[in-house]
Protein backbone atom coordinates (compact mmCIF):
# COMPACT_ATOMS: atom_id res chain seq x y z
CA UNK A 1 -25.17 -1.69 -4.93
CA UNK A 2 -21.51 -1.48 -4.36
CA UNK A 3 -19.81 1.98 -5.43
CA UNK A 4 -16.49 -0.35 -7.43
CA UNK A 5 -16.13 -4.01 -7.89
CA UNK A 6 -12.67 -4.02 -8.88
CA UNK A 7 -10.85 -1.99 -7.03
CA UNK A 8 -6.63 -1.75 -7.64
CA UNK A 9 -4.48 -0.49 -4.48
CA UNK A 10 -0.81 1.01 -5.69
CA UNK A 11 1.50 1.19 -3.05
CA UNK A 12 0.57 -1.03 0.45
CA UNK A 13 1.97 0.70 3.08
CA UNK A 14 -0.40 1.50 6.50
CA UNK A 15 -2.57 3.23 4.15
CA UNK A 16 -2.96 1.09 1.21
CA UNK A 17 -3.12 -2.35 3.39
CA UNK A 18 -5.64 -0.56 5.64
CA UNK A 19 -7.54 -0.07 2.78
CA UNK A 20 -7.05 -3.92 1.54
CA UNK A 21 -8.10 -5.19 4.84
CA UNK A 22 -11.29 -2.58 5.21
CA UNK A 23 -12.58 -3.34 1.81
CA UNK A 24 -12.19 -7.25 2.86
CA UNK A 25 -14.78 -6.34 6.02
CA UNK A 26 -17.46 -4.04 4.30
CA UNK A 27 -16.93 -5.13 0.96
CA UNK A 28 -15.93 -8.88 0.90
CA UNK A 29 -17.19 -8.94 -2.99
CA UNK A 30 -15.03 -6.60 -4.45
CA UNK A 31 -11.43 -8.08 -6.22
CA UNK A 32 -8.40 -6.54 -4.85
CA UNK A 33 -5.55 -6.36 -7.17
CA UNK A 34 -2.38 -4.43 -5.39
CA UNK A 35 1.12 -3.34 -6.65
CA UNK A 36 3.98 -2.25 -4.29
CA UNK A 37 7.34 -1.17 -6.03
CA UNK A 38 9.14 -2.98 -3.50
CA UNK A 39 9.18 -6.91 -3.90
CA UNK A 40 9.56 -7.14 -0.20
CA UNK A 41 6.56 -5.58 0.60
CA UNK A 42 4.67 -7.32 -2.37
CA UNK A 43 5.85 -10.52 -1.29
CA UNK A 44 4.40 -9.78 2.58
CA UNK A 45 1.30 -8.85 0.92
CA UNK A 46 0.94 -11.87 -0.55
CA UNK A 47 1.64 -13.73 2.45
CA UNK A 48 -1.07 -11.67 4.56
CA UNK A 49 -3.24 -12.91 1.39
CA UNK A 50 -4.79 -9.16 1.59
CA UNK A 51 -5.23 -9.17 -1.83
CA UNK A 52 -7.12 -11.16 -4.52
CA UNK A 53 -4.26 -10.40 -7.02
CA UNK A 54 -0.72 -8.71 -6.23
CA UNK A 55 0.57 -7.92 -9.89
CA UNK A 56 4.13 -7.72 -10.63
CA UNK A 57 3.63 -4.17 -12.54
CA UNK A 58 1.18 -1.25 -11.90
CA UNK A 59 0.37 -1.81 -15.34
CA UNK A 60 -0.76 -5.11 -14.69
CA UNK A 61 -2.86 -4.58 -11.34
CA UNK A 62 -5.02 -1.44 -12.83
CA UNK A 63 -5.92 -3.57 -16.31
CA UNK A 64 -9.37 -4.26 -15.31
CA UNK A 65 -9.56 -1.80 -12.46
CA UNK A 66 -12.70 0.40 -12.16
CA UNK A 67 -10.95 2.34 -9.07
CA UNK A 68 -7.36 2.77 -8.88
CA UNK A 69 -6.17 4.00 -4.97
CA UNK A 70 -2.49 5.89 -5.32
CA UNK A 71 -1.12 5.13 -1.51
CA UNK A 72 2.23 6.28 -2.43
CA UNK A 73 3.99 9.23 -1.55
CA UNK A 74 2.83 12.46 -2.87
CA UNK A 75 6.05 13.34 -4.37
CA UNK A 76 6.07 9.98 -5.98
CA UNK A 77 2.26 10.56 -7.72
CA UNK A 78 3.07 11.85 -10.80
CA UNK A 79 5.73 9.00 -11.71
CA UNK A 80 3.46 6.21 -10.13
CA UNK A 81 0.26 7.42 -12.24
CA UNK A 82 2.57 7.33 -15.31
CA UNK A 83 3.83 4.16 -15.25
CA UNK A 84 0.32 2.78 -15.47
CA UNK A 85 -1.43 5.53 -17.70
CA UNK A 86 -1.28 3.37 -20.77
CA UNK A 87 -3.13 1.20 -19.29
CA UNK A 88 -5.75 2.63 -17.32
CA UNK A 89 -9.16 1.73 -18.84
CA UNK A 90 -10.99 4.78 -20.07
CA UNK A 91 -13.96 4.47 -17.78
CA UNK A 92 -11.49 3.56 -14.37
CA UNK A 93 -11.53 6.62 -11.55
CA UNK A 94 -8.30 7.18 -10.27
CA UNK A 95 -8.43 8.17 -6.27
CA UNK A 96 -5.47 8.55 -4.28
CA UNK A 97 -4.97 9.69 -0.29
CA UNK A 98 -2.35 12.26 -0.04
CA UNK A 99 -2.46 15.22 2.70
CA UNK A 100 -1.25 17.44 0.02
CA UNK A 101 -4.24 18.05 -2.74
CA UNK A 102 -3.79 20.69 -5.23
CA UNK A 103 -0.17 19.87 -6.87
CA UNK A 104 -1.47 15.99 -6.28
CA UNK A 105 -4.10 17.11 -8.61
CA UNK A 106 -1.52 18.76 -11.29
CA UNK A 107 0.64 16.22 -11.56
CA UNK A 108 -2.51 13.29 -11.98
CA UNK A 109 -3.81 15.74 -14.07
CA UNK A 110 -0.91 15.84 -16.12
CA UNK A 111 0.06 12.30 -15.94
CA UNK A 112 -3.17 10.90 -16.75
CA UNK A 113 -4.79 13.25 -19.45
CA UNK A 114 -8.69 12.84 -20.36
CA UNK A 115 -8.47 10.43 -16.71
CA UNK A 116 -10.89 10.64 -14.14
CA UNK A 117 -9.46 11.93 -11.09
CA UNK A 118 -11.09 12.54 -7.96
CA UNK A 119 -8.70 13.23 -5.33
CA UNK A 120 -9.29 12.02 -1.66
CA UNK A 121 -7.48 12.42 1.30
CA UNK A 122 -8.63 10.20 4.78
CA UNK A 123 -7.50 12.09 7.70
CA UNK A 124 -5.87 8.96 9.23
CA UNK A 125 -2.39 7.43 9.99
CA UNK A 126 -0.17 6.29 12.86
CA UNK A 127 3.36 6.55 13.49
CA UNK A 128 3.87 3.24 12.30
CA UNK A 129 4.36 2.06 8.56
CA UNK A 130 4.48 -1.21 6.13
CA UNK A 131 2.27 -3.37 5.20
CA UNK A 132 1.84 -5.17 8.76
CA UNK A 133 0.87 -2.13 10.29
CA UNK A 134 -2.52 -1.35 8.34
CA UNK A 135 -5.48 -2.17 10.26
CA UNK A 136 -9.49 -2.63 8.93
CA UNK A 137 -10.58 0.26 11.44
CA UNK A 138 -8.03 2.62 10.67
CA UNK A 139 -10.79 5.07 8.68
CA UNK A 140 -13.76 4.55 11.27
CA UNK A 141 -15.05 7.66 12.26
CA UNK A 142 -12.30 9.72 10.26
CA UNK A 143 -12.41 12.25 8.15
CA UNK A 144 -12.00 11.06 4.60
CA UNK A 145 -11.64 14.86 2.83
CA UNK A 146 -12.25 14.45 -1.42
CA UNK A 147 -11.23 17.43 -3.36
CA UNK A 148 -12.63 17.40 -6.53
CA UNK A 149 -11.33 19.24 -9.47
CA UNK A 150 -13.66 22.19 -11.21
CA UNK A 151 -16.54 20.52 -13.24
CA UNK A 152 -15.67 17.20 -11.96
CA UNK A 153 -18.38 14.75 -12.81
CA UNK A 154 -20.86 14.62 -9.60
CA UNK A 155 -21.45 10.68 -10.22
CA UNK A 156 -17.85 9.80 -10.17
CA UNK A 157 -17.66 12.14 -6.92
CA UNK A 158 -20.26 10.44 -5.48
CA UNK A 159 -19.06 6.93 -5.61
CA UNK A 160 -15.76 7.78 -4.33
CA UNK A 161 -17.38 9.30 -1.36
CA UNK A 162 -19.50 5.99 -1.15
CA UNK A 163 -16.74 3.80 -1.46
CA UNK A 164 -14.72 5.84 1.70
CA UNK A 165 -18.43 5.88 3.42
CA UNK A 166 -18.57 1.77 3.22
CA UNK A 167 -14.66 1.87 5.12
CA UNK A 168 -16.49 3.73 8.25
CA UNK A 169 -15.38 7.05 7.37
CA UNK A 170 -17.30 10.61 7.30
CA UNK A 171 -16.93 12.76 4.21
CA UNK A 172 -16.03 15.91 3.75
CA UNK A 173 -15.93 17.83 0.30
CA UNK A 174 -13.35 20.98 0.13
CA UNK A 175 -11.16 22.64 -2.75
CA UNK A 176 -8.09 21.43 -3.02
CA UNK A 177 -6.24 24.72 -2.04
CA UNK A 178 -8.80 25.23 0.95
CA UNK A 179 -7.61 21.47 1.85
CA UNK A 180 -3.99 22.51 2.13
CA UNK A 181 -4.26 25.47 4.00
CA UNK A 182 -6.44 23.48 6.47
CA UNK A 183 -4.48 20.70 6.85
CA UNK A 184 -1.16 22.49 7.00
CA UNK A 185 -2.25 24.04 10.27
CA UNK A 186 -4.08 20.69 11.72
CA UNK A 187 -1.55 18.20 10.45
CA UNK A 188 1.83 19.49 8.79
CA UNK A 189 2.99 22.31 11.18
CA UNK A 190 2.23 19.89 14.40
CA UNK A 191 4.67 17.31 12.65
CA UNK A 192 7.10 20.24 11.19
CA UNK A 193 7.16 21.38 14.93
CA UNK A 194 7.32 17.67 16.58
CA UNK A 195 10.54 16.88 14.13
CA UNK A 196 12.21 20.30 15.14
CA UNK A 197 11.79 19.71 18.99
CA UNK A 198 12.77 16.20 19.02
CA UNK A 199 15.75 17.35 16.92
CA UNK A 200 16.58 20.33 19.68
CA UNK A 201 16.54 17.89 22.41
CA UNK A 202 19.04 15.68 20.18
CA UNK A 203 21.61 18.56 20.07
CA UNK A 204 21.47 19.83 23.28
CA UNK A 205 25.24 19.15 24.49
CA UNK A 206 24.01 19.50 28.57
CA UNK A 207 21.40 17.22 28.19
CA UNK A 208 22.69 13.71 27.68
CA UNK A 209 20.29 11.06 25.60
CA UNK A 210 19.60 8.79 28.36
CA UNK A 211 18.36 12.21 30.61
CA UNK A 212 16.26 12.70 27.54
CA UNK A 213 14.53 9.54 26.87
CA UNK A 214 14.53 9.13 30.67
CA UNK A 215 12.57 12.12 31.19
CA UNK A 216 10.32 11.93 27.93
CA UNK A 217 7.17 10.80 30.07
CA UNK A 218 5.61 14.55 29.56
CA UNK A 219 4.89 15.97 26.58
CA UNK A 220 8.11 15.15 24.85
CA UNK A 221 6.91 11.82 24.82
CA UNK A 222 3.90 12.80 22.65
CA UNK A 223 6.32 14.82 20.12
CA UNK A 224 8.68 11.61 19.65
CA UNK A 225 5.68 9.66 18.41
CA UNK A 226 4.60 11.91 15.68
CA UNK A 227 8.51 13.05 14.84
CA UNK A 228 8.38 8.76 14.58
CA UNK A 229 6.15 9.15 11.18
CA UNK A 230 7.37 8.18 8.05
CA UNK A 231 10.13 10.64 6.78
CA UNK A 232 9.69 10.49 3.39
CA UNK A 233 6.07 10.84 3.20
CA UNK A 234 6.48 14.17 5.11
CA UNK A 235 9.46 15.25 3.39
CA UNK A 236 7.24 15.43 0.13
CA UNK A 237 4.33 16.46 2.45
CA UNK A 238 6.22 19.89 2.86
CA UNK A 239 7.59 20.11 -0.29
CA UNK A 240 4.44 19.97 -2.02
CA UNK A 241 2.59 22.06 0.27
CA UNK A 242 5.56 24.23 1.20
CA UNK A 243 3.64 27.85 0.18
CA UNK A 244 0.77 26.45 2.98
CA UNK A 245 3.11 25.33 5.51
CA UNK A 246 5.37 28.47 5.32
CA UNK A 247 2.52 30.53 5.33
CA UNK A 248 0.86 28.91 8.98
CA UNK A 249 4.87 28.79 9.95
CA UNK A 250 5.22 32.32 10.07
CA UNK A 251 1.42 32.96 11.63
CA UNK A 252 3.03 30.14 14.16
CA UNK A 253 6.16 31.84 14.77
CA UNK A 254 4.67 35.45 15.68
CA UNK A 255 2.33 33.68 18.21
CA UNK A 256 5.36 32.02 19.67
CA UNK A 257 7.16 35.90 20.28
CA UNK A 258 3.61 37.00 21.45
CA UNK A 259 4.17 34.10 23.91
CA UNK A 260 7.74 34.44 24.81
CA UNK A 261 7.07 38.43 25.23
CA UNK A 262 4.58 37.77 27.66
CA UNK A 263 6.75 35.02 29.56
CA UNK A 264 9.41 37.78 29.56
CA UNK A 265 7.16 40.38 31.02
CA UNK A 266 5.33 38.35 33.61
CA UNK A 267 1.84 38.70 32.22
CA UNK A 268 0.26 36.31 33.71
CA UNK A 269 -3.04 36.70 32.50
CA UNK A 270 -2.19 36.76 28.80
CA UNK A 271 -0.51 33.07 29.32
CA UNK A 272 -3.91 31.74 31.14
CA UNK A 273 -6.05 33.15 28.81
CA UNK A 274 -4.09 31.91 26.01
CA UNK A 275 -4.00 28.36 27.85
CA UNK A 276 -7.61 28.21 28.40
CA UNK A 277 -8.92 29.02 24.79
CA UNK A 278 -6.41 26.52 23.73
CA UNK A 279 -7.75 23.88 26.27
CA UNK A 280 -11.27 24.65 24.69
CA UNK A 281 -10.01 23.83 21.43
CA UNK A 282 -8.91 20.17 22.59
CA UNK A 283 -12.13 19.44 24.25
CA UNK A 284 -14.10 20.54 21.18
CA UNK A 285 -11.69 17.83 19.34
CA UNK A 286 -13.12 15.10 21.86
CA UNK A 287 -16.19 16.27 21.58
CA UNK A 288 -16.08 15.52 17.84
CA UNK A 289 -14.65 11.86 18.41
CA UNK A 290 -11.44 12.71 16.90
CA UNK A 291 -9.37 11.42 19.75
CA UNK A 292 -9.93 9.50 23.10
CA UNK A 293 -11.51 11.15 26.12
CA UNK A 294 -10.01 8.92 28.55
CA UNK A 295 -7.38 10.44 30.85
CA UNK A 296 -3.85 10.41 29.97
CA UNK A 297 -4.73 9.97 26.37
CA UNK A 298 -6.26 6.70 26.36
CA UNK A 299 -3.25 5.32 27.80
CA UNK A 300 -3.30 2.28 30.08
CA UNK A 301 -1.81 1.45 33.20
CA UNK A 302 -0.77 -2.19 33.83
């Protein structure tokens, strides 16, 4: 038995069309009714025919909806579930997949009173973004994280996790604040550190642009495609998760001293034991299938 058979997508970026075009695979039965703000992207929705419906109003698209999916911007959560609150049927569950999970849940909660919410988050993305970038095997072998709030009803729980299950993805069931603090070290500070180095490159007078792009084939390379994300989801990413972030920033920033200390002094040792625990770290992340064990990252060479 299927966990939804409605199921209502607000906002079809790389997530939410990901979504639309996963459901289509594992669930071809279920009717898809989206809503994008943007006409544009509404209209290329349409055209991609990912949907069943695409509605003109949020209102309209969660009518009949026993899931509703918020795939907007988590600073952008609170106004989106608003706009469709008086019309969310009583028994709907509202989902959504933000990396930031405790003031997601406050602002649902407060948007949507007497709702039931059952926040998710799949650990999945590229640097791309739109509607034409989403992709049916985006969740495979993910994460998908689902923070539930206190005394949350263990049935509606359970067929959100079923529903992220049928996409391909493994589940994982944390607090919301545990969620943040975990996620701010795996996920926000690597892109908070990726913007600032790109950006340090950018303003270095005595390195022209072309030297810098020229010469991006180490690891700068790798930095420039997750400083490429979408800015505005990660702008509201660290404002909404800013006492997280801050927090692993400063652990971050007295390992860095540690690290230029010993660079300064010549210890040696310190810097290769520091390098090989690290190295450890990355082959326990292949070892869990969260990234490709080929050399060179996966990358080919035609």
């Amino acid at each position: 038995m299927l966990p939804f058979s409605r199921v209502t997508i607000i906002g079809l970026g790389l997530i939410g069309s990901s979504i639309a075009r996963a459901v289509r695979l594992a669930m071809p039965t279920v009717r898809l009714t989206g809503y994008d703000a943007d006409p544009q992207v509404r209209e290329t929705v349409d055209r991609l025919q990912l949907c069943d419906d695409v509605a003109d109003s949020s209102g309209a698209a969660v009518i009949d909806a026993d899931l509703v999916i918020l795939c907007v911007p988590v600073g952008a959560m609170g106004a989106a579930a608003a706009e469709f609150a008086q019309d969310l049927p009583a028994d709907a569950i509202v989902s959504d997949v933000g990396s930031s999970k405790a003031e997601v849940a406050r602002v649902l909660g407060e948007a949507l009173p007497g709702a039931i919410v059952i926040p998710a988050h799949p650990v999945a993305g590229t640097e791309r973004s739109g509607p034409d970038a989403g992709f049916a095997s985006l969740f495979h072998k993910r994460w998908c994280i689902i923070t539930p709030p206190e005394g949350a009803n263990p049935a509606a729980v359970e067929r959100v996790a079923e529903f992220w299950r049928r996409l391909g993805a493994d589940i994982e069931m944390m607090a919301p604040e545990h969620h943040d603090r975990v996620l701010a070290v795996t996920s926000h500070l690597p892109h908070l550190i990726a913007y600032t180095i790109v950006g340090t490159a950018s303003d270095l007078e005595e390195v022209t642009q072309s030297e810098v792009i020229k010469y991006s084939a180490g690891g700068f390379r790798d930095f420039t495609r997750i400083a490429a994300s979408d800015p505005t989801m990660w702008r509201d990413v660290f404002l909404t998760n800013k006492d997280a972030v801050l927090d692993m920033l400063q652990r971050f920033s007295e390992d860095l001293t540690a690290l230029q200390r010993a660079i300064r002094l010549g210890k040696g040792d310190d810097l290769f034991e520091h390098f090989t625990r690290t190295r450890d770290i990355r082959r326990g992340i292949i070892e869990q299938g969260q990234d490709d064990p080929a050399p060179d990252f996966g990358r080919t060479h035609d």
